[in-house]
Protein backbone atom coordinates (compact mmCIF):
# COMPACT_ATOMS: atom_id res chain seq x y z
CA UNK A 1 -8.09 0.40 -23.70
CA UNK A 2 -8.40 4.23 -23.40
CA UNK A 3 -6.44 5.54 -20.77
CA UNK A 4 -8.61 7.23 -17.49
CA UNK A 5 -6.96 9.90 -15.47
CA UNK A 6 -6.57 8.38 -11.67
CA UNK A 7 -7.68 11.62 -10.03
CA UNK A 8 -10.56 12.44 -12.05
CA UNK A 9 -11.83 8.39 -11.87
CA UNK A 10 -11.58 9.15 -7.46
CA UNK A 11 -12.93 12.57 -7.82
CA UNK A 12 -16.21 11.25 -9.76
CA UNK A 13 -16.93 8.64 -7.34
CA UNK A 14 -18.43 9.26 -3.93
CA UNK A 15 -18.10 5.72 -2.80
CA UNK A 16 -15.47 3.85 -4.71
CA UNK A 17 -14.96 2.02 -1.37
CA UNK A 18 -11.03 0.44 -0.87
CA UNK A 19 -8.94 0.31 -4.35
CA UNK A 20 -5.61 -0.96 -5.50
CA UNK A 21 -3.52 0.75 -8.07
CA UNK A 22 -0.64 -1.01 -9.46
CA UNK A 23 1.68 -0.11 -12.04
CA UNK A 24 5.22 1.43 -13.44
CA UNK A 25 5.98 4.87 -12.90
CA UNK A 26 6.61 7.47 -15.86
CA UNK A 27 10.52 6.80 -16.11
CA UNK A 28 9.99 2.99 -15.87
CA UNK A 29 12.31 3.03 -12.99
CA UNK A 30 9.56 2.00 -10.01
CA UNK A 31 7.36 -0.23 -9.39
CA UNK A 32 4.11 1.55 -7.92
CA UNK A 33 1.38 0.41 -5.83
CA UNK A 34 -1.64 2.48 -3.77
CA UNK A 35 -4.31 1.00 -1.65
CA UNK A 36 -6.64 3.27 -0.06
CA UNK A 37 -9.71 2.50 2.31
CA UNK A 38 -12.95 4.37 2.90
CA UNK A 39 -16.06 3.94 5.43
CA UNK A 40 -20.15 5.05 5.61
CA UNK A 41 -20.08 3.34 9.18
CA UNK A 42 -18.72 4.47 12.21
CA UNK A 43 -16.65 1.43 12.53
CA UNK A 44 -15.40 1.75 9.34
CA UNK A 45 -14.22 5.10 9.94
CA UNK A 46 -12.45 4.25 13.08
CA UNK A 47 -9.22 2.88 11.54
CA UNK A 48 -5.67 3.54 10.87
CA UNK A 49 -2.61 2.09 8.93
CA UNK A 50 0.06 1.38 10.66
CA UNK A 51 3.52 0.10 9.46
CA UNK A 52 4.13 -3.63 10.23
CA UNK A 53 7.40 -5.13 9.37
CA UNK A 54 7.61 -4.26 5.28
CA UNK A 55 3.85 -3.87 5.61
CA UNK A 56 1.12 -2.02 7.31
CA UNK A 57 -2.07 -3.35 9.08
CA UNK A 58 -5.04 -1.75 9.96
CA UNK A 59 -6.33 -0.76 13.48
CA UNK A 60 -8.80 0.46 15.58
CA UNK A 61 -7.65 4.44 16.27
CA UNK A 62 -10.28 4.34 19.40
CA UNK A 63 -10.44 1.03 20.37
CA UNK A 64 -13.26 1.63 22.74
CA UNK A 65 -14.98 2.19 20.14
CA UNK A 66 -14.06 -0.60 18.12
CA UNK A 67 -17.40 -2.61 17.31
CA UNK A 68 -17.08 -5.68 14.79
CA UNK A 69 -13.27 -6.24 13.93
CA UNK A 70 -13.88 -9.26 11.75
CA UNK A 71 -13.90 -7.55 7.97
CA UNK A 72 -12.09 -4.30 9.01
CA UNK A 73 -8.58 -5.28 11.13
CA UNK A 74 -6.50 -7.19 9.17
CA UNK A 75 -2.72 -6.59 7.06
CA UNK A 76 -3.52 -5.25 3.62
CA UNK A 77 0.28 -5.33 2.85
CA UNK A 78 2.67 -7.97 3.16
CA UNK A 79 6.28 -8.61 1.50
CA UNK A 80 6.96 -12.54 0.69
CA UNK A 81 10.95 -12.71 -0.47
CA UNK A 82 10.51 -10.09 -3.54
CA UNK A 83 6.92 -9.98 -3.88
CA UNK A 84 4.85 -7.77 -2.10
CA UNK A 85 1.29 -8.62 -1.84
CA UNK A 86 -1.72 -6.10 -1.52
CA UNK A 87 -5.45 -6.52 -0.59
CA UNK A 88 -8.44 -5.28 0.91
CA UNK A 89 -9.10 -8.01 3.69
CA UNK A 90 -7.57 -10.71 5.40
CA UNK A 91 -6.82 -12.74 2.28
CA UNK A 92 -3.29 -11.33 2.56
CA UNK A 93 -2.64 -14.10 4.67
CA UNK A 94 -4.04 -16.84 2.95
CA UNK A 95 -2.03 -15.74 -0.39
CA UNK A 96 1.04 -15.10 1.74
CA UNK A 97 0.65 -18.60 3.09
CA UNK A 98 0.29 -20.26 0.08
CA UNK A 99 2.85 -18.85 -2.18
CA UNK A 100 5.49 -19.76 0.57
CA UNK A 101 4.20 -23.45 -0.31
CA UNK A 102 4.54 -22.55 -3.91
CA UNK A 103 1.34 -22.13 -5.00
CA UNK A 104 0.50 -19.50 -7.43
CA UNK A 105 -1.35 -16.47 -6.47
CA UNK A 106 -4.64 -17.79 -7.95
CA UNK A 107 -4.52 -21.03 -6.48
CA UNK A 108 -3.69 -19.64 -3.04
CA UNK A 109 -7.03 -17.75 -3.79
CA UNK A 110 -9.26 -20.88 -4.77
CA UNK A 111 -10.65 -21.17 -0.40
CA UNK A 112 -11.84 -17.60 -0.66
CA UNK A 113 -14.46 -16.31 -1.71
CA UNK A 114 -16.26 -12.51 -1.55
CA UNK A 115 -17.22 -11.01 1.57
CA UNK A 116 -20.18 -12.49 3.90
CA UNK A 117 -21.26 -9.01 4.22
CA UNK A 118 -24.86 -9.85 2.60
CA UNK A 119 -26.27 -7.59 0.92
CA UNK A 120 -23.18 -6.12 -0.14
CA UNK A 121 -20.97 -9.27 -0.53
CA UNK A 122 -17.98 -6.59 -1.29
CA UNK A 123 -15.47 -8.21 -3.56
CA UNK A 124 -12.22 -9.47 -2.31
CA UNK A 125 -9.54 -7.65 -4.61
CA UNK A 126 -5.98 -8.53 -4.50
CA UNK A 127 -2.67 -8.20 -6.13
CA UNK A 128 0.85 -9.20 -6.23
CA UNK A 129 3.92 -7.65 -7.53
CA UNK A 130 6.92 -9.65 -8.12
CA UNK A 131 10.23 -7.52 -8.66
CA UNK A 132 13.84 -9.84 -9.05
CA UNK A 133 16.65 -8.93 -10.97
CA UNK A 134 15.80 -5.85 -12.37
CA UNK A 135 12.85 -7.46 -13.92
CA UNK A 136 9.15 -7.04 -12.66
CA UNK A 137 5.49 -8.12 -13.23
CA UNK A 138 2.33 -8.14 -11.33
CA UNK A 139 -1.11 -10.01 -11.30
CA UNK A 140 -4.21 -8.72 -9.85
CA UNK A 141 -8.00 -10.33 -8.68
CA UNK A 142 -11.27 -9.88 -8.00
CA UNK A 143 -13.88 -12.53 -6.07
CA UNK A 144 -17.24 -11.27 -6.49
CA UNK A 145 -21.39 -12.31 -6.17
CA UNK A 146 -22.89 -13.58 -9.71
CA UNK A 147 -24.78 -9.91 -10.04
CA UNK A 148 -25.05 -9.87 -5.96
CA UNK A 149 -26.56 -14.14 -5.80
CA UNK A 150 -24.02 -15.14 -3.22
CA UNK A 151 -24.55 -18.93 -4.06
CA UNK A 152 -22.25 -18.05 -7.08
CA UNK A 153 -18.25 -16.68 -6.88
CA UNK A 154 -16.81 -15.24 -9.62
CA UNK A 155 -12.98 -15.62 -10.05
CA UNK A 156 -11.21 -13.17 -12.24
CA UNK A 157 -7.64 -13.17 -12.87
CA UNK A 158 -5.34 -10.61 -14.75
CA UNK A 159 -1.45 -10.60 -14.88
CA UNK A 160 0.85 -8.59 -16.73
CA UNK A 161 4.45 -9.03 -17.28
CA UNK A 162 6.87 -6.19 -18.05
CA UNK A 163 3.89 -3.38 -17.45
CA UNK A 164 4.63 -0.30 -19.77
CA UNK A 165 6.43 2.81 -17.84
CA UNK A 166 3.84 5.44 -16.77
CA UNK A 167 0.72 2.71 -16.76
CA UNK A 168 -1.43 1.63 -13.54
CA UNK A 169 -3.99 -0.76 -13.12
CA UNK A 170 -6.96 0.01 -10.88
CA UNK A 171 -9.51 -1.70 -9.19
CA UNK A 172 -12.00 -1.01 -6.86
CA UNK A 173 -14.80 -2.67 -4.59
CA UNK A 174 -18.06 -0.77 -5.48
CA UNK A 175 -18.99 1.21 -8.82
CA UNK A 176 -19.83 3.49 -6.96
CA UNK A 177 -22.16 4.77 -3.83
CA UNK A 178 -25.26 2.91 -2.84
CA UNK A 179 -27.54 0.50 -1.09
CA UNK A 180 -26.88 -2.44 -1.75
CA UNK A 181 -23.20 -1.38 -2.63
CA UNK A 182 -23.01 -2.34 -6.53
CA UNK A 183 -19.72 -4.78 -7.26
CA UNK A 184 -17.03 -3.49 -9.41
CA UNK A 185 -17.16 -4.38 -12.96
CA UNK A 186 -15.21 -5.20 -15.79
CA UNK A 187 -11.44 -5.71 -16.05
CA UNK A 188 -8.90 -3.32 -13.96
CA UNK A 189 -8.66 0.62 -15.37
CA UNK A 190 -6.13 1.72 -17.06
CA UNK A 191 -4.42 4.97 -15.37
CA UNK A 192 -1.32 7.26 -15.39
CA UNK A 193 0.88 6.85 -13.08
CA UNK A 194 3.81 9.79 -12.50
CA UNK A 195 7.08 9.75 -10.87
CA UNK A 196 7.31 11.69 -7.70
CA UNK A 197 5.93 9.35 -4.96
CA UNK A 198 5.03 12.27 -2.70
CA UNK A 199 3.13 14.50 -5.69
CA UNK A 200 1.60 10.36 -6.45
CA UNK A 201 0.52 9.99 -2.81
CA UNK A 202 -0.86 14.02 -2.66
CA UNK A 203 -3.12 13.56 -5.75
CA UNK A 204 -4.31 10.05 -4.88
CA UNK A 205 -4.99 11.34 -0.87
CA UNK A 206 -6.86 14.76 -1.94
CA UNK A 207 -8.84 13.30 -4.94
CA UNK A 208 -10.85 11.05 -2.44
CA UNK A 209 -14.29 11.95 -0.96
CA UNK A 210 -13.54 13.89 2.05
CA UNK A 211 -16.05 12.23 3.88
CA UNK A 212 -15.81 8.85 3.34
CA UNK A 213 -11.67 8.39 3.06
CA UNK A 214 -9.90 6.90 5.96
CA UNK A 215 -6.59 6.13 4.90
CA UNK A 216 -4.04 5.62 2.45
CA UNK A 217 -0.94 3.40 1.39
CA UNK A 218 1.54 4.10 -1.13
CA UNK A 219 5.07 2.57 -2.03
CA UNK A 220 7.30 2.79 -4.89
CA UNK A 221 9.76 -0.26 -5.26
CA UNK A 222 13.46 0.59 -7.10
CA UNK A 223 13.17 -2.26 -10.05
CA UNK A 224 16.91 -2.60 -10.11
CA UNK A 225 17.02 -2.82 -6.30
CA UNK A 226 14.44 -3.63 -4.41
CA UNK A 227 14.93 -0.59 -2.41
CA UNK A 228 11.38 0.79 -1.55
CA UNK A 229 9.44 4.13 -0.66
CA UNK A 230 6.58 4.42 1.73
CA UNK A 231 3.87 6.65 2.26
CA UNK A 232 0.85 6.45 4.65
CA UNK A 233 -1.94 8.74 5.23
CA UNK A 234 -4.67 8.30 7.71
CA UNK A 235 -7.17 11.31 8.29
CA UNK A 236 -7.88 10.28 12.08
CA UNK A 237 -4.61 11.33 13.77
């Protein structure tokens, strides 16, 4: 798989909706993850991350304008023992739950399905990284319409163990802008991923749409610690 440049895959897409990068930075020292969100809708645009516990959640930054919470307040980051977990909706908590009852991230993912957001039906994307003892490895998924049919789900699953230093993986909700919003396709990109967290976070944060980009997460986990880095940028302030 040819390697894409992160910033020029966000700067060619209008609408690439919320996305998850996961990875190894450049001197295989970190372990790297990004999840950004984006909005057409006024609701959409009226959020915020906010730090809660080792993760963030989302929240209304007016709440009196706050219209339909149900598919845009939820935690998109949450840290189980050593692995932290990262999505674009409230499925968080269901593979939180069910990895604490030793289930495996897929089969803590088996009661969801895409968005009821017809006639979108966005794609639930997810992914877990699991750091311990200096080792790590991370899985990621999507949950998306048959080709936008919503009476079929479509479960894809990728892992890799001992990712290569300087490689990401990302995935996104929508190809790109839209109406309906077209699924993602294929398996996750391939990207670069460097070593400064704050030059990481700077490139991810101005290579968005201005328009449409609402906030942004990024952390980068010591491998032979645990120790971790956050960064969070959220245009309304």
């Amino acid at each position: 798989m040819k390697m894409l440049s992160l910033e020029q895959e966000l700067k060619g897409n209008e609408y690439p909706g919320r996305g998850i990068v996961i990875g190894k930075s450049e001197d295989g020292t970190k372990a790297v993850t990004a999840y950004f969100i984006m909005g057409r809708s006024s609701n959409s645009r009226n959020r915020v991350f906010v730090e809660e516990g080792q993760g963030i959640r989302t929240e209304a930054f007016d709440p009196s304008k706050l219209e339909d919470p149900s598919l845009i307040i939820y935690a998109p980051v949450r840290v189980l023992g050593n692995r932290t977990i990262v999505t674009n909706g409230d499925q968080t908590d269901t593979i939180y739950d069910g990895m604490d009852k030793e289930l495996t991230f897929e089969q803590s993912l088996r009661c969801r399905e895409f968005e009821p957001d017809a006639p979108n039906y966005t794609p639930r994307i997810s992914g877990v990284m699991h750091v311990e003892g200096g080792k790590y490895d991370f899985a990621m998924s999507i949950l998306k319409s048959n080709n936008g049919n919503p009476d079929c789900c479509d479960r894809y699953t990728y892992t890799y163990d001992n990712p290569v230093a300087g490689e990401g993986r990302f995935i996104h909700t929508y190809m790109h802008d839209g109406n309906p919003l077209p699924s993602f396709e294929g398996e996750p990109k391939l990207v670069g991923i460097s070593n400064d967290i704050d030059e990481f976070t700077n490139m991810v944060w101005t290579s968005l749409n201005e328009e449409n980009k609402v906030s942004l997460f990024v952390r980068f986990i010591d491998i032979a610690t645990g120790n971790y880095e956050t960064r969070i940028i959220n245009k309304n302030k």
